[in-house]
Protein backbone atom coordinates (compact mmCIF):
# COMPACT_ATOMS: atom_id res chain seq x y z
CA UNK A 1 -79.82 -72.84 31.23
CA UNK A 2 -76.31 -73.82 31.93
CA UNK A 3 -74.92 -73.12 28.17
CA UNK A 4 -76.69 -69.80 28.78
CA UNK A 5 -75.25 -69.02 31.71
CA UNK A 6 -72.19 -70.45 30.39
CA UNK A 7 -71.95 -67.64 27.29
CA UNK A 8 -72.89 -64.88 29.37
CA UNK A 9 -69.99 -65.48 31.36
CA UNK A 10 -67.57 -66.24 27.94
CA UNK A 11 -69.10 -62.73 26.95
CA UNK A 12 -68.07 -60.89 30.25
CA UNK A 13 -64.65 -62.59 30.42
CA UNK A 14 -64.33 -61.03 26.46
CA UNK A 15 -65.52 -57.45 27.72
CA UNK A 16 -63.47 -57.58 30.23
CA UNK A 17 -59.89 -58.55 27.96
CA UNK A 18 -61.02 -56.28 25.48
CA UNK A 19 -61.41 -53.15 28.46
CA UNK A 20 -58.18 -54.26 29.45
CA UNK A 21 -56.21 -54.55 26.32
CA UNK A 22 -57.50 -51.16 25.56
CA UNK A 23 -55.82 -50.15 28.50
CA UNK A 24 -53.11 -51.50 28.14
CA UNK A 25 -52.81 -49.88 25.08
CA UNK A 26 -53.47 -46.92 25.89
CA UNK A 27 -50.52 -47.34 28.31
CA UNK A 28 -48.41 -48.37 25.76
CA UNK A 29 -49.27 -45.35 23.05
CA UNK A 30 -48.73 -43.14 26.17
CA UNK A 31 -45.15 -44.03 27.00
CA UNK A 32 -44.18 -44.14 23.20
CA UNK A 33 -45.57 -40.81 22.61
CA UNK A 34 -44.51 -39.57 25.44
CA UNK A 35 -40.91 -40.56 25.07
CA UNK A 36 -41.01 -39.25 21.73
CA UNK A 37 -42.09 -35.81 23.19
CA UNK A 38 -39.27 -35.83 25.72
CA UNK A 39 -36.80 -36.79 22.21
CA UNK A 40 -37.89 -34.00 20.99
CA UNK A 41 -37.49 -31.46 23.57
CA UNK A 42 -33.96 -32.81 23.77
CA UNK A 43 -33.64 -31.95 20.12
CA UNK A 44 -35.27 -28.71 20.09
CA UNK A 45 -32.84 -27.76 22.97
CA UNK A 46 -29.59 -29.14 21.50
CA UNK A 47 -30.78 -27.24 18.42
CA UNK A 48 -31.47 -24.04 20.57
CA UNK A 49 -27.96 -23.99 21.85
CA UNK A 50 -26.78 -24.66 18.42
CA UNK A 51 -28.24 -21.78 17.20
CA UNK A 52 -26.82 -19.98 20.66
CA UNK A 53 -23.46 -20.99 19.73
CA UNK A 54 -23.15 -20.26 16.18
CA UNK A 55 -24.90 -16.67 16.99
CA UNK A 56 -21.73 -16.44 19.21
CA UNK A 57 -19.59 -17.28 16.61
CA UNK A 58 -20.79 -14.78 13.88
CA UNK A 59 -20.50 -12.08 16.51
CA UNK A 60 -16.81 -13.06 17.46
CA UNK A 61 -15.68 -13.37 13.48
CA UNK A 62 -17.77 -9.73 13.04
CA UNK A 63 -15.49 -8.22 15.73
CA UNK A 64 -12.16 -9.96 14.87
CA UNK A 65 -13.08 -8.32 10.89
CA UNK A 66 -13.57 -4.75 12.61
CA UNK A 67 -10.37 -4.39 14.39
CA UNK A 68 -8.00 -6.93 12.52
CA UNK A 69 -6.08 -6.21 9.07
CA UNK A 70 -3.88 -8.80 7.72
CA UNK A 71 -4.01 -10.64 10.91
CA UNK A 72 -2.32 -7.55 12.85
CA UNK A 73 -4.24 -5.23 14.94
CA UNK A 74 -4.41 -1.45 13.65
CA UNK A 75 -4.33 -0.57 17.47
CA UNK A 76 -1.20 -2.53 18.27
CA UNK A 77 0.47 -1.65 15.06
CA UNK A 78 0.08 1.71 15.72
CA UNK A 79 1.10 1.41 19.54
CA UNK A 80 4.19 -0.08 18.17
CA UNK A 81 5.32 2.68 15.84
CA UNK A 82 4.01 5.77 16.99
CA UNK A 83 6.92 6.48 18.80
CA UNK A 84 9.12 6.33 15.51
CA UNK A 85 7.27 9.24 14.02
CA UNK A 86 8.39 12.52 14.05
CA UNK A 87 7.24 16.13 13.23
CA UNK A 88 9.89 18.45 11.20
CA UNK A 89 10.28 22.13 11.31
CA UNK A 90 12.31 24.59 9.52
CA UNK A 91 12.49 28.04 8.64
CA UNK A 92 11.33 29.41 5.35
CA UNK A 93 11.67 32.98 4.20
CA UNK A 94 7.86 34.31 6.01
CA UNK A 95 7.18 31.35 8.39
CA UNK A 96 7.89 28.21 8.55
CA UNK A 97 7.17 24.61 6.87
CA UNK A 98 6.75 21.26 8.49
CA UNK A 99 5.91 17.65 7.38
CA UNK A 100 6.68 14.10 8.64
CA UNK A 101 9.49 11.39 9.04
CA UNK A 102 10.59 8.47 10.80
CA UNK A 103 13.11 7.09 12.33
CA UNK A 104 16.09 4.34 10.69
CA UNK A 105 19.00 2.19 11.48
CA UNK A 106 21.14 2.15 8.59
CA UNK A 107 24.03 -0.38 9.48
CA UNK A 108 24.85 1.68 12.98
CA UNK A 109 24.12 4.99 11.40
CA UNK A 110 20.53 5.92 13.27
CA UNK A 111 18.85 8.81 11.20
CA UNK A 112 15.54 10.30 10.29
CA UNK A 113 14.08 9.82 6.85
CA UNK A 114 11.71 12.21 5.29
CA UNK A 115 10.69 14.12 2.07
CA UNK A 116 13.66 16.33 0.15
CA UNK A 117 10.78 18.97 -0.35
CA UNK A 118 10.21 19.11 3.52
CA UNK A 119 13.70 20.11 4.06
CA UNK A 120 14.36 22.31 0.83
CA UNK A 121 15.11 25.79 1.53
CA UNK A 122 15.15 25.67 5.53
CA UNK A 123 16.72 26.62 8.07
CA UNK A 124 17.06 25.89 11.94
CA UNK A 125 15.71 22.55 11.20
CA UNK A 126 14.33 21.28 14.24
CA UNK A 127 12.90 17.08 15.02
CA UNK A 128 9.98 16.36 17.82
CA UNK A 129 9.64 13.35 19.12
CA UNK A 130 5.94 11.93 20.16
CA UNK A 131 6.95 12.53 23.46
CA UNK A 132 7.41 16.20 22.99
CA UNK A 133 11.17 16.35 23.30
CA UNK A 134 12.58 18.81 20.30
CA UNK A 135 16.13 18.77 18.93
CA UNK A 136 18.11 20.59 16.59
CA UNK A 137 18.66 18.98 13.37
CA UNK A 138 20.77 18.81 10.14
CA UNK A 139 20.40 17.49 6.17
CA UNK A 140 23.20 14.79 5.71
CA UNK A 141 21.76 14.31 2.42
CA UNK A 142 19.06 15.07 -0.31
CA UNK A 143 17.89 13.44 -3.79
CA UNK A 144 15.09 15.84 -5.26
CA UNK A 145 14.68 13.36 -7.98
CA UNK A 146 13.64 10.65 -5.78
CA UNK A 147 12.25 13.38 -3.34
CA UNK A 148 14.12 12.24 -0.17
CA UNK A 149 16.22 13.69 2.51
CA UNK A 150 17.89 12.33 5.05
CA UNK A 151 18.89 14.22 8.49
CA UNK A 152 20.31 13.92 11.69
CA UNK A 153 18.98 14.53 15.08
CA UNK A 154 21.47 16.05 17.91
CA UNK A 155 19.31 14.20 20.57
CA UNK A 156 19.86 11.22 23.25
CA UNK A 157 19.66 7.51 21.89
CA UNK A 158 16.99 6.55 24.26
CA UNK A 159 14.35 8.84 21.41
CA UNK A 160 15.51 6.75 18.75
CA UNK A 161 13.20 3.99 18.41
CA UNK A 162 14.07 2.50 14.39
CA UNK A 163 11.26 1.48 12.09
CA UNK A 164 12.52 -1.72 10.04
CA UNK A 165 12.36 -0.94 6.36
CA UNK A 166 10.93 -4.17 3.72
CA UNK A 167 11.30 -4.23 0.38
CA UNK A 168 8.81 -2.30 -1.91
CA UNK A 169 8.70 -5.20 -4.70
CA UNK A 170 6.56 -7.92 -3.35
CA UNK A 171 3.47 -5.24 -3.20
CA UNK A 172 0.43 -5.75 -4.99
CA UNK A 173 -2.37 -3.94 -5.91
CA UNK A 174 -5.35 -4.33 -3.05
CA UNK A 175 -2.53 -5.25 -0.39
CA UNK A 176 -3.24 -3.26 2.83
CA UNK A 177 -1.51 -0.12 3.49
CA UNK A 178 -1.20 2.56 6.32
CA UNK A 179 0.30 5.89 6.84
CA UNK A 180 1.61 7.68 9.84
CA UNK A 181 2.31 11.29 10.36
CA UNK A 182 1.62 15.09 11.29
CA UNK A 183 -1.01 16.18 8.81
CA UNK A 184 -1.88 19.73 9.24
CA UNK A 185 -0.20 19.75 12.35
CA UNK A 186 -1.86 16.81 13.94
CA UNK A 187 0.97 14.97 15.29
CA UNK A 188 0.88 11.32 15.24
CA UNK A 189 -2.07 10.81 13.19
CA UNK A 190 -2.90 7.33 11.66
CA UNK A 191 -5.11 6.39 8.12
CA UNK A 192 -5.47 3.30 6.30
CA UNK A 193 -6.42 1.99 2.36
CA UNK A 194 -4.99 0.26 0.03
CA UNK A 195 -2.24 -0.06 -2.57
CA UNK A 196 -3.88 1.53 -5.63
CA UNK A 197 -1.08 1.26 -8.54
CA UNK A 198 2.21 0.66 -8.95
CA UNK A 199 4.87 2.03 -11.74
CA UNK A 200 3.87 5.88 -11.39
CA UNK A 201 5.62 9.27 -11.98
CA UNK A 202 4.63 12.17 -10.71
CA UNK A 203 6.55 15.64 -10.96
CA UNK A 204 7.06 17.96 -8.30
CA UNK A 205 8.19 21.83 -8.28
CA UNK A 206 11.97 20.95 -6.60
CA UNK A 207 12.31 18.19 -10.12
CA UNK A 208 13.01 20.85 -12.30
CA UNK A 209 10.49 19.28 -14.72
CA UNK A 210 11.65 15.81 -14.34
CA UNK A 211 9.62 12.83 -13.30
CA UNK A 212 10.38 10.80 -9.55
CA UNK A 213 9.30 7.06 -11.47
CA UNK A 214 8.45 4.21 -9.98
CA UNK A 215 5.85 5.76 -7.43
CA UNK A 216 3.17 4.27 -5.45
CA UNK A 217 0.02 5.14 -5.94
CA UNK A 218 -2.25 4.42 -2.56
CA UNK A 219 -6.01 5.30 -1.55
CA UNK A 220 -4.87 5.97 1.69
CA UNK A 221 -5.61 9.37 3.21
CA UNK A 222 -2.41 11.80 2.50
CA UNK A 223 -2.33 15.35 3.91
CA UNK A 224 -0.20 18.43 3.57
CA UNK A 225 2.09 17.90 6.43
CA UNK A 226 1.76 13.51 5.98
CA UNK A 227 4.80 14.08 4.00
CA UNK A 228 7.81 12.48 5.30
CA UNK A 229 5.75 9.94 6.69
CA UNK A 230 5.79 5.99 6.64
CA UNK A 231 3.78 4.02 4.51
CA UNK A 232 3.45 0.72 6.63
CA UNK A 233 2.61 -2.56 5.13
CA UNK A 234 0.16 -4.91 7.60
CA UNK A 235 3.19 -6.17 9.54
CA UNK A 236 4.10 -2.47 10.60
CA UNK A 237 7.53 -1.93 8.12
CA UNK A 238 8.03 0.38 5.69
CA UNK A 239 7.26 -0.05 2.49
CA UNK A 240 7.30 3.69 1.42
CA UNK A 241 7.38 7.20 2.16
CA UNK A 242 4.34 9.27 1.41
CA UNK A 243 5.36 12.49 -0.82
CA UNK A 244 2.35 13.79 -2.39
CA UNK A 245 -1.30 14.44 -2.89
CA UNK A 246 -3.53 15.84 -6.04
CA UNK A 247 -4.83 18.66 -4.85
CA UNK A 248 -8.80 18.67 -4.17
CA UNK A 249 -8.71 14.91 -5.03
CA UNK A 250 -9.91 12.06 -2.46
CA UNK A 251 -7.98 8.57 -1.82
CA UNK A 252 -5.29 10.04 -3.86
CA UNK A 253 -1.64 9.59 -2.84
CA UNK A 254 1.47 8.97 -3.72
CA UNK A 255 4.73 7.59 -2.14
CA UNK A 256 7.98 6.81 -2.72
CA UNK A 257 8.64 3.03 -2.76
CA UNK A 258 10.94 1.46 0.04
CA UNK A 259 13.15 0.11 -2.68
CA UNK A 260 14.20 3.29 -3.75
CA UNK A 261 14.62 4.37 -0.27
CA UNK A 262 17.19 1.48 0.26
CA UNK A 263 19.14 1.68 -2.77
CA UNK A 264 19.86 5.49 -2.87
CA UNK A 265 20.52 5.46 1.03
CA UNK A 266 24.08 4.51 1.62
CA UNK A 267 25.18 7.23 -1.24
CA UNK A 268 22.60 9.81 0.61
CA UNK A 269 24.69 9.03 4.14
CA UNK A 270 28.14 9.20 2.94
CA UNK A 271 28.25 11.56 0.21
CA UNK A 272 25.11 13.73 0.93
CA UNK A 273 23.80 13.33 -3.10
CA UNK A 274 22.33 10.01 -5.27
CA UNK A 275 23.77 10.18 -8.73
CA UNK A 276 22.19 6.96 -10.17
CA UNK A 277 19.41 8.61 -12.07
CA UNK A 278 19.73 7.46 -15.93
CA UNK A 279 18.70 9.97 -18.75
CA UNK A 280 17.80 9.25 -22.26
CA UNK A 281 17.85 13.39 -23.22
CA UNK A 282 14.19 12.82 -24.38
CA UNK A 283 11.03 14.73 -23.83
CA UNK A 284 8.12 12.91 -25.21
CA UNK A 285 4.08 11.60 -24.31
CA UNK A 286 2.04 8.91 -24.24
CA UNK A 287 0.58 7.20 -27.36
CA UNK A 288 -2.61 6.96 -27.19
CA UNK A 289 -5.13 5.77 -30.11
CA UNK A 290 -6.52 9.84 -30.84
CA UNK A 291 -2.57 10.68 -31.02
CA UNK A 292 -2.35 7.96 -33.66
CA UNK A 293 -5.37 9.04 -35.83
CA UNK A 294 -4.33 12.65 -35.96
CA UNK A 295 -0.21 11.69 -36.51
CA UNK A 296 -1.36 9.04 -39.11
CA UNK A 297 0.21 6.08 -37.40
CA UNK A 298 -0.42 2.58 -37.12
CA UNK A 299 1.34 2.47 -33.24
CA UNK A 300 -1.46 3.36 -30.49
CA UNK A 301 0.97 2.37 -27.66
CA UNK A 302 4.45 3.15 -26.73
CA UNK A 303 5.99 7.02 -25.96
CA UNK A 304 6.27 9.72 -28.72
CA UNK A 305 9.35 11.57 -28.77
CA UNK A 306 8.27 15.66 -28.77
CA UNK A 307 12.26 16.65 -28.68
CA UNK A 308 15.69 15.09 -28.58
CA UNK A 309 18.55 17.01 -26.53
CA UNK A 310 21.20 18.14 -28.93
CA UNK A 311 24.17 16.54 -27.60
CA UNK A 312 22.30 14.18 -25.17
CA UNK A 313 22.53 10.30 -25.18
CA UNK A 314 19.97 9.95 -27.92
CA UNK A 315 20.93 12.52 -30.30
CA UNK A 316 21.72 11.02 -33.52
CA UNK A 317 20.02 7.85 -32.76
CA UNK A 318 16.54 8.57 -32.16
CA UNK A 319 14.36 11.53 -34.00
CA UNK A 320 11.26 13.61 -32.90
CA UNK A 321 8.41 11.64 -34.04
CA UNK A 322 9.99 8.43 -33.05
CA UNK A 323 7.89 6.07 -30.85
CA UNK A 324 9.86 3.76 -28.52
CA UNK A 325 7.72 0.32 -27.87
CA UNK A 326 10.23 -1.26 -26.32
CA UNK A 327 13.41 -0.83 -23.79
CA UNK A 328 15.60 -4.10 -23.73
CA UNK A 329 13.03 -6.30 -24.82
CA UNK A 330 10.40 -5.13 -22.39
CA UNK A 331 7.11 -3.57 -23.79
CA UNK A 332 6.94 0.67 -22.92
CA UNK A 333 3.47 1.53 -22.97
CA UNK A 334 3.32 4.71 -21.73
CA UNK A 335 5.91 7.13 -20.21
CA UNK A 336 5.38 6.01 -16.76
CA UNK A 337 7.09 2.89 -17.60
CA UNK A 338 9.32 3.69 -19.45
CA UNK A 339 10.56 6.50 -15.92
CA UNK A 340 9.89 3.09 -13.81
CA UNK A 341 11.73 0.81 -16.10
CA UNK A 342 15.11 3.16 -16.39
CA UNK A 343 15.13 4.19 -12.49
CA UNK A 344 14.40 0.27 -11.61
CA UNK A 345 16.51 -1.41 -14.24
CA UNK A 346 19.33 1.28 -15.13
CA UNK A 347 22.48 3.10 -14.21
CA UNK A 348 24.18 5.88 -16.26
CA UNK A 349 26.81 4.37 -18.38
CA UNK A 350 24.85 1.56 -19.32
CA UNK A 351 23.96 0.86 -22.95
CA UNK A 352 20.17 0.14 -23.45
CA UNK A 353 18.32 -1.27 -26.38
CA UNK A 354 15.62 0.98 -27.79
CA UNK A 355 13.17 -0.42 -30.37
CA UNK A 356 10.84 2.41 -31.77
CA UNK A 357 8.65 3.03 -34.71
CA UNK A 358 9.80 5.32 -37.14
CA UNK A 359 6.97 6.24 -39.16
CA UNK A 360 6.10 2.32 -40.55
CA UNK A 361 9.42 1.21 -39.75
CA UNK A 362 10.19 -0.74 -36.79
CA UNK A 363 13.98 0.09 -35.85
CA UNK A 364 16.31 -1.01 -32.66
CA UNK A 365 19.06 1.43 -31.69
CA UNK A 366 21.70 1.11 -28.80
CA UNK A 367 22.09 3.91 -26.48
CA UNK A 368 24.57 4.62 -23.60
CA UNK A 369 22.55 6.40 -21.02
CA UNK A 370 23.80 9.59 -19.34
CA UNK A 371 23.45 10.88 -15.13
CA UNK A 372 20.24 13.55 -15.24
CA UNK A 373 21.32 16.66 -15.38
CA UNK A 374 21.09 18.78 -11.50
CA UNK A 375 17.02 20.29 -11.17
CA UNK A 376 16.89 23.74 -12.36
CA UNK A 377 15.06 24.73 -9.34
């Protein structure tokens, strides 16, 4: 009876460890599990205001792409310069014609820049300031071939608020470009794009059938009445001046490049004329692969000579049919650089080395350039 009573009581004590230990474990499973649930709340919420802060972030860099170009803000930039800008008037014979131009320091001399064809053939030329304040004004000097003008405003220094003018050769296509001015009227108007070529010529009705080389060709907005205006790089300087559109074309402008601007403007100033425009007494067109299946020729680059001006700088050195490849060493493909090249590189009086293709031989010639000869318009 005692051993009996003795296992029953061995079994109890064993229920009774085993309820416990269960218990107890229970216990412990509960606290692990339930630490490991708090864990990962934490997580989950860390990752929540993760997610918070990079939403924040996308929305910031979003907004800092909309109004930023360059690093400059279009709305500063433009609250910077506006006041530079300026609408020109003048009388033609049955109305009047307007355009755009800005406002320069040249060494002391403080004078408005603009387009030659904005000024040619007015009178009572007249400058308005954003404000609204109009003055009389007066051409100190033009260069149709490069299509500028340059005046002077009879009006108080306080209006004269200079642009700062950069040089023209450090653009490349894609770089950021703006333009200020008075299209249609609309005074102080503002459009961006972006630097579309570089090296073109374009001809205009005051060139007398000559090219203005070395243009910039830009996708930025241009209007009748733009002309004159600034073409601003992202920094707000000049790195042109617009001067022309193709009519019913879109993102399809021109202007003249800030390097021109700068060279011809001390002569412009002083003597009221630029006479550093070289001339080869050539007319001529591009070579193109067509041209050289219907001429028979083995060249489908380079500029065909169409005529040779009898008594010009190239008569009796080059012939019609001739095809120059080359100017000093430096591959012509087409006419517009072969303009670009002589207005960049050039002066009248210099002697240049032309290598062209006469029929299958290749020949170099030396010519001294002449000074163009004034528009005929």
């Amino acid at each position: 009876m005692a051993s009996s009573g003795l296992t029953k009581a061995l079994v109890v004590l064993l229920m009774v460890i085993f309820v416990v230990g269960l218990f107890i474990g229970g216990l412990t499973v509960f606290y692990f599990a339930n630490t490991r649930i708090n864990n990962l709340s934490g997580e989950i919420s860390n990752l929540e205001s993760q997610v918070s802060d990079l939403k924040g972030f996308q929305n910031a860099t979003y907004q800092d792409i909309t109004i930023l170009q360059n690093g400059t803000s279009l709305t500063g930039l433009y609250d910077s310069v506006r006041d530079s800008i300026v609408l020109i008037v003048g009388n033609i014979p049955g109305g009047t014609q307007q355009g755009s131009g800005f406002v320069y320091n040249s060494n002391g001399t403080v004078v408005v820049l603009t387009n030659y064809h904005v000024v040619h053939g007015t009178s009572d030329l007249s400058v308005t300031f954003a404000d609204g304040h109009g003055y009389s004004a007066k051409v100190l000097g033009t260069d149709p071939y490069s299509d500028l003008a340059v005046v002077s405003v009879n009006a108080s220094a306080s209006e004269f608020k200079p642009l700062s003018i950069v040089s023209s050769s450090t653009l490349a296509v894609g770089d950021s470009v703006i333009a200020i001015g008075n299209p249609y009227g609309l005074v102080g108007s503002m459009t961006t794009g972006v630097v579309s070529a570089l090296g073109r010529t374009i001809t205009e009705n005051t060139t007398g059938g000559f090219s203005i080389a070395n243009i910039i060709q830009t996708s930025t907005p241009i209007n009748p009445g733009n002309s004159g205006g600034p073409l601003l790089n992202a920094a707000g300087n000049v790195v042109g001046i617009t001067t022309a559109i193709v009519s019913n074309s879109q993102g399809l402008g021109f202007a003249v490049p800030s390097d021109t601007i700068l060279k011809e403007l001390y002569a412009l100033i002083t003597t009221g004329s630029y006479s550093g425009h070289s001339y080869l007494g050539l007319t001529g067109e591009d070579m193109t692969y067509d041209l050289a299946q219907q001429t028979g020729s083995s060249v489908t680059y380079g500029w065909k000579i169409d005529s040779v001006v009898s008594g010009g700088p190239s008569d009796g050195k080059l012939k019609v049919g001739d095809i120059i490849i080359a100017l000093n060493g430096q591959t012509i493909t087409n006419g517009d650089e072969l303009a670009s090249y002589l207005e960049e590189h050039t002066l009248p009086g210099d002697t240049i080395a032309v290598t062209a293709v006469r029929g299958t031989t290749q020949i170099n010639v030396s010519v001294v350039l002449g000074q163009r000869p004034p528009p005929s318009s």
